[in-house]
C-alpha atoms as a PDB file:
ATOM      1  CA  UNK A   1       0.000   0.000   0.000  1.00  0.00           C
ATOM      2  CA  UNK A   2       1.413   3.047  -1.182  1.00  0.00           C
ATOM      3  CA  UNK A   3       1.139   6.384   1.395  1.00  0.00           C
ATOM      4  CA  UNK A   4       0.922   9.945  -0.131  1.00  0.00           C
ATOM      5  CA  UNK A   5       3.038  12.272   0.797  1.00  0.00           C
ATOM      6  CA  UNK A   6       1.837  14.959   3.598  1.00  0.00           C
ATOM      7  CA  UNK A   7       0.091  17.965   2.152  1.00  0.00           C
ATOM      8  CA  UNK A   8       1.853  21.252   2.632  1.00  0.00           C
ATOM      9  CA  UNK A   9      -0.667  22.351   5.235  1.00  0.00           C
ATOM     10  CA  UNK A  10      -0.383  19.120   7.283  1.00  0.00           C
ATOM     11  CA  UNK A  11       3.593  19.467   7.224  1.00  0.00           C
ATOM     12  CA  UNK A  12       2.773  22.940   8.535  1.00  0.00           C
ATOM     13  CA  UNK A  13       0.559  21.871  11.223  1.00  0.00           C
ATOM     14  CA  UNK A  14       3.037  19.128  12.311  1.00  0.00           C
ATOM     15  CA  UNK A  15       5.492  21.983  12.815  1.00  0.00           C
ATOM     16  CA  UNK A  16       2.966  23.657  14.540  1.00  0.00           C
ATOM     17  CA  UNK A  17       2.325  21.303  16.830  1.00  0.00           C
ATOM     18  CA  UNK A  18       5.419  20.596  17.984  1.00  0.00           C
ATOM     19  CA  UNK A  19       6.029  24.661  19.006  1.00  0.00           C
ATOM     20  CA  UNK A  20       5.519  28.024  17.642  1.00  0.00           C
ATOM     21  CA  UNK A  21       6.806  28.741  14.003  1.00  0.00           C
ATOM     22  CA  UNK A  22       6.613  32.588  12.376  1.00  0.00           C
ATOM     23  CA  UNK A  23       5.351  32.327   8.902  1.00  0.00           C
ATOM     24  CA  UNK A  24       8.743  33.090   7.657  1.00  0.00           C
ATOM     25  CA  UNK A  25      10.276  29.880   9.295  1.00  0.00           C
ATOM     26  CA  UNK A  26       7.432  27.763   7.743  1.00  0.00           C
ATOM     27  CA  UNK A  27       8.240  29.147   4.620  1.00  0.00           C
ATOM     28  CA  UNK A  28      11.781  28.212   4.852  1.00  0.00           C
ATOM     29  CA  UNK A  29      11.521  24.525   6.154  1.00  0.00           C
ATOM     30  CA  UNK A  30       8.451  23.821   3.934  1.00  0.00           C
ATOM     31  CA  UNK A  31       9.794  25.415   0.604  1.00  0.00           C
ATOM     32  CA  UNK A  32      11.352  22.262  -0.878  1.00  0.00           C
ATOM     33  CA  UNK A  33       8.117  20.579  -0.696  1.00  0.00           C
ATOM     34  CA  UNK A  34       6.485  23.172  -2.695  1.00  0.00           C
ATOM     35  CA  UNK A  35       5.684  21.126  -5.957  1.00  0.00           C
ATOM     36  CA  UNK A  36       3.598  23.846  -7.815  1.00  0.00           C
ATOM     37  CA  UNK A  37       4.504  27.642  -6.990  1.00  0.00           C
ATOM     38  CA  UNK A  38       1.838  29.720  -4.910  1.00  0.00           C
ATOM     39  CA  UNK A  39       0.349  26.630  -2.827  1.00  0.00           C
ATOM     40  CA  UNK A  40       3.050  26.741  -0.185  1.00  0.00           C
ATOM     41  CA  UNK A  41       1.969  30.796  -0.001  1.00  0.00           C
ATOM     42  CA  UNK A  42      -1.954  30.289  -0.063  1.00  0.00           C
ATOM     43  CA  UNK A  43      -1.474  26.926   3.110  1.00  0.00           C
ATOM     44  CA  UNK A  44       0.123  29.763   4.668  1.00  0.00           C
ATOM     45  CA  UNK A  45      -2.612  32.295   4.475  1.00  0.00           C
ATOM     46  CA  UNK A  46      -5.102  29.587   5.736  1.00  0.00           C
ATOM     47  CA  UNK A  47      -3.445  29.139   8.883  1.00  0.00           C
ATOM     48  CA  UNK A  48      -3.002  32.708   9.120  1.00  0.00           C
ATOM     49  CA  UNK A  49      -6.646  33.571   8.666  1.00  0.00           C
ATOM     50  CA  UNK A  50      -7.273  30.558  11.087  1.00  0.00           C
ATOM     51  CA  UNK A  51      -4.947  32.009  13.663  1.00  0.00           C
ATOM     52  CA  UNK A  52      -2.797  28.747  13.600  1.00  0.00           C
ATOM     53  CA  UNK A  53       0.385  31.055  12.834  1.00  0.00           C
ATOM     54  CA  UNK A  54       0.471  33.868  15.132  1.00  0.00           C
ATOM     55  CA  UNK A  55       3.596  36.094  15.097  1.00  0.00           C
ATOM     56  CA  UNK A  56       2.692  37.272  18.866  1.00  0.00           C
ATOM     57  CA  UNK A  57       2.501  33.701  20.217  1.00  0.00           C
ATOM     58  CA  UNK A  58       6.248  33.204  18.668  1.00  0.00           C
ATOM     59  CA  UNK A  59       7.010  36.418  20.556  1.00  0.00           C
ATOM     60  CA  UNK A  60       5.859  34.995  23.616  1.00  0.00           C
ATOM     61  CA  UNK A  61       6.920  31.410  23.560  1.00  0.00           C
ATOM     62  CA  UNK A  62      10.745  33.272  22.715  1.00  0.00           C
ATOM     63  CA  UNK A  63      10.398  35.441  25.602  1.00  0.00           C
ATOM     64  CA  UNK A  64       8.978  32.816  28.297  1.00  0.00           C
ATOM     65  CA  UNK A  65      11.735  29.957  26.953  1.00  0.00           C
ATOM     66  CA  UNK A  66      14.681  32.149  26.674  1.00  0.00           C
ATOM     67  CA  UNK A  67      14.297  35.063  28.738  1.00  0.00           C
ATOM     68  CA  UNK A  68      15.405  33.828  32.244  1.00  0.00           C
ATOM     69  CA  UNK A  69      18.878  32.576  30.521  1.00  0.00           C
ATOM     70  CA  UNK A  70      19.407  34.878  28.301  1.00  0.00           C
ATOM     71  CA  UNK A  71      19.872  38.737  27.344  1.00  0.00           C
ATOM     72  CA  UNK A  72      18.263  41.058  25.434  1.00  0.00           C
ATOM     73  CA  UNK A  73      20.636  40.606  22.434  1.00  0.00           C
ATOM     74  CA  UNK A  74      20.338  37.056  22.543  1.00  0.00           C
ATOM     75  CA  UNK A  75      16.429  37.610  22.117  1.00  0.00           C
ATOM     76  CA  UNK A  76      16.836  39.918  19.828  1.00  0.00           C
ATOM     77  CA  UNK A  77      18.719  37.616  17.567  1.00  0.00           C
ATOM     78  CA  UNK A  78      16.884  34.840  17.874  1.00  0.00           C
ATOM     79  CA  UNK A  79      13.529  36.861  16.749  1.00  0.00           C
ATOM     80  CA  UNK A  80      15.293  38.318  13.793  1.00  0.00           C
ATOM     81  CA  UNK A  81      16.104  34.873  12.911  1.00  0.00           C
ATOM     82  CA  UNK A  82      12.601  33.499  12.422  1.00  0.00           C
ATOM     83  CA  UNK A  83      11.606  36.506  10.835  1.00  0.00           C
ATOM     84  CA  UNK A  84       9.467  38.553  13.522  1.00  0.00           C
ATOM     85  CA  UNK A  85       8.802  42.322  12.247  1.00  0.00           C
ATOM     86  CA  UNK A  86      11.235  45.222  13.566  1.00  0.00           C
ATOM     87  CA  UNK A  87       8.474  46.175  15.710  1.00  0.00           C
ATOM     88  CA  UNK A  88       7.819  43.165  17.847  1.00  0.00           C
ATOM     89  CA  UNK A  89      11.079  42.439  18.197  1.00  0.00           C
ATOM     90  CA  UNK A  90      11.823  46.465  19.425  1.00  0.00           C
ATOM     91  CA  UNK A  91       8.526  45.989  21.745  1.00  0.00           C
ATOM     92  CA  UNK A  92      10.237  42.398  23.071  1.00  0.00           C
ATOM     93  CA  UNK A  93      13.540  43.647  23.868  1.00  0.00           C
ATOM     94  CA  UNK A  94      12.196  47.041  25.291  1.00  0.00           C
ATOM     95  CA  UNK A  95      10.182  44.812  27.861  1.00  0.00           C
ATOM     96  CA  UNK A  96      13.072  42.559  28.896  1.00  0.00           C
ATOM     97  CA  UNK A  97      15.870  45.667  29.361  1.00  0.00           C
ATOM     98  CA  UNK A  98      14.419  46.840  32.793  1.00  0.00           C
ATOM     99  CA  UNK A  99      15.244  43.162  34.378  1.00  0.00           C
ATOM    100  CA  UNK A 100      18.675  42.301  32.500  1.00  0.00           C
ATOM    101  CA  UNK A 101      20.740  43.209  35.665  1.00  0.00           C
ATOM    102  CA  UNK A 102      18.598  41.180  37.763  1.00  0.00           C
ATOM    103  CA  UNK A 103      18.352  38.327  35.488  1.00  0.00           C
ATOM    104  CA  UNK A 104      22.351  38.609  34.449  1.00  0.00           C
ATOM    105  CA  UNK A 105      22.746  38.445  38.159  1.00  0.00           C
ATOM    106  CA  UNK A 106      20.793  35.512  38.540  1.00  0.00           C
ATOM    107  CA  UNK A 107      22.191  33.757  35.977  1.00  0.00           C
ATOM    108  CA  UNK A 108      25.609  34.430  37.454  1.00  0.00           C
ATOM    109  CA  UNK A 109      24.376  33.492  40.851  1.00  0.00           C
ATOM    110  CA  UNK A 110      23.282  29.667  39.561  1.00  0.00           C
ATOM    111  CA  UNK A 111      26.744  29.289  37.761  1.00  0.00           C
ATOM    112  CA  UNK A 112      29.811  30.509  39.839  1.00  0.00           C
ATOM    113  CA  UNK A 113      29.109  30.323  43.438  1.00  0.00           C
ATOM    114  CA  UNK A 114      32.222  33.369  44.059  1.00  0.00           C
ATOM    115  CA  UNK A 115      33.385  36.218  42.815  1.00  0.00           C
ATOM    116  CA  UNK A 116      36.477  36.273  40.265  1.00  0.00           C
ATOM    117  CA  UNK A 117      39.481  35.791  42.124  1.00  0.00           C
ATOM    118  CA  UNK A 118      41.591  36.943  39.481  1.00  0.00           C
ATOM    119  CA  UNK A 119      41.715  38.245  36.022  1.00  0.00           C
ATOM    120  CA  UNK A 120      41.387  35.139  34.397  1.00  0.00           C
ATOM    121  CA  UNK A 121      38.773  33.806  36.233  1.00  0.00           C
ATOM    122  CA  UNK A 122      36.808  37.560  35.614  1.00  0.00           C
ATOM    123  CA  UNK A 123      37.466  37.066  32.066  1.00  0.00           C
ATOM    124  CA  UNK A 124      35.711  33.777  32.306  1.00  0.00           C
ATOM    125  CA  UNK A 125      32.813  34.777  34.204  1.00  0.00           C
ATOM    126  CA  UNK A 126      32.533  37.550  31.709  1.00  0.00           C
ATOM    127  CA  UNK A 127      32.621  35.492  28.157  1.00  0.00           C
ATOM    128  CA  UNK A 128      30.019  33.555  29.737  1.00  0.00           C
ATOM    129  CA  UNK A 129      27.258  36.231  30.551  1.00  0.00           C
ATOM    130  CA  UNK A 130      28.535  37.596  27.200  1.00  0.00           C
ATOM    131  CA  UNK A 131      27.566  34.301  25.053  1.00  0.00           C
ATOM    132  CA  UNK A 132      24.291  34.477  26.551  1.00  0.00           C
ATOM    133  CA  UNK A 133      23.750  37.784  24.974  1.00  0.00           C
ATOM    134  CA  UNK A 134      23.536  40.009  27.873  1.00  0.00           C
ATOM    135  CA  UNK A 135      25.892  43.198  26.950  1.00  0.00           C
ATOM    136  CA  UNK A 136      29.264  44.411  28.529  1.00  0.00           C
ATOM    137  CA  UNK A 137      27.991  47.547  30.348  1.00  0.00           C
ATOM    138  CA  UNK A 138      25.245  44.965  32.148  1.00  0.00           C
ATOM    139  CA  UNK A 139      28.153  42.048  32.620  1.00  0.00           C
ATOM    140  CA  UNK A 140      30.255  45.159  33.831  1.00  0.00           C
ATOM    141  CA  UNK A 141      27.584  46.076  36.996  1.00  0.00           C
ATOM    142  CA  UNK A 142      27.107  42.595  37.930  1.00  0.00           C
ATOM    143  CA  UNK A 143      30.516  41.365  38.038  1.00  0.00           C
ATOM    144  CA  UNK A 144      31.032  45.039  40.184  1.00  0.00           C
ATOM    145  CA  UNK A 145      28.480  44.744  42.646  1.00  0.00           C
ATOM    146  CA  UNK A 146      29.356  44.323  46.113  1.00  0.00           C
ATOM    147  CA  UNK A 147      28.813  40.612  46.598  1.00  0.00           C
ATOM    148  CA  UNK A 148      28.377  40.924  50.556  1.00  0.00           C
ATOM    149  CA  UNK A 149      26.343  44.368  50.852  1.00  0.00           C
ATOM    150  CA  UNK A 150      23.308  43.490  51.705  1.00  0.00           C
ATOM    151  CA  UNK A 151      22.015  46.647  49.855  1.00  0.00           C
ATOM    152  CA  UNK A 152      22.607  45.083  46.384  1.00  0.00           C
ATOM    153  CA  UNK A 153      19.857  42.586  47.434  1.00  0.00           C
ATOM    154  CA  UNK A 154      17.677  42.267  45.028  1.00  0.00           C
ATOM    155  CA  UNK A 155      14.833  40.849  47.483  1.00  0.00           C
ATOM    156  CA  UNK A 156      15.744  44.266  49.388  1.00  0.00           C
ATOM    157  CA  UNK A 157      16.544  42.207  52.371  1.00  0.00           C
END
């Protein structure tokens, strides 16, 4: 018994289901199965009209999976790769720059359990808050802080 191949829209929706895709990354993986031009373009607008692609949900499922690990640039990056307008992605990163020292410092909290002793080991601590797209001015204040002043609490305790 021979099996059809899936239908553009039911590749799509197996996508889908798996986790949020922006109509530009469905275009992308899906293209080489486009056998006559325009149908991969018109499955697309389906799901769009049906609300099955939803360039806000992408947004959000970005922002709740990455945002506790990673900084603003990191976002930011990530959104530009899957093809999210200029404007969500400005709106996104806006929202997540009034907790990056707080969530930098958290970060750093869960991986190195002291300060740098010494230049090399600041270096370290530094290339890794940097690879996780937080930027030098905020790996800067949190590798400055005053680990022991009870002031630079976040809790305020």
């Amino acid at each position: 018994m021979a099996f059809s191949a899936p239908s553009l829209k039911g590749r799509a929706l197996r996508l889908l289901s798996q986790r949020e895709h922006s109509r530009a990354e469905l275009e992308r993986k899906l293209a080489r199965h486009e056998e006559e031009p325009g149908t991969l373009a018109k499955a697309l607008d389906e799901l769009v009209a049906k609300d099955f692609i939803s360039e806000p949900r992408v947004v959000a499922s970005v922002l709740h999976q990455r945002a506790a690990r990673s900084g603003a640039l990191r976002v930011k990056q990530e959104l530009q790769a899957k093809g999210i307008a200029p404007e969500a992605i400005a709106q996104a990163v806006a929202g997540l720059q009034g907790t990056e020292v707080e969530r930098a410092t958290a970060l750093w909290r869960r991986r190195f359990d002291a300060p740098p002793a010494d230049a090399k080991e600041r270096a370290k601590q530094m290339r890794f808050l940097m690879a996780r797209g937080f930027s030098g001015a905020v790996v800067s204040k949190v590798l400055r802080s005053d680990f022991d002043d009870p002031s630079d609490d976040p809790n305020g305790e």
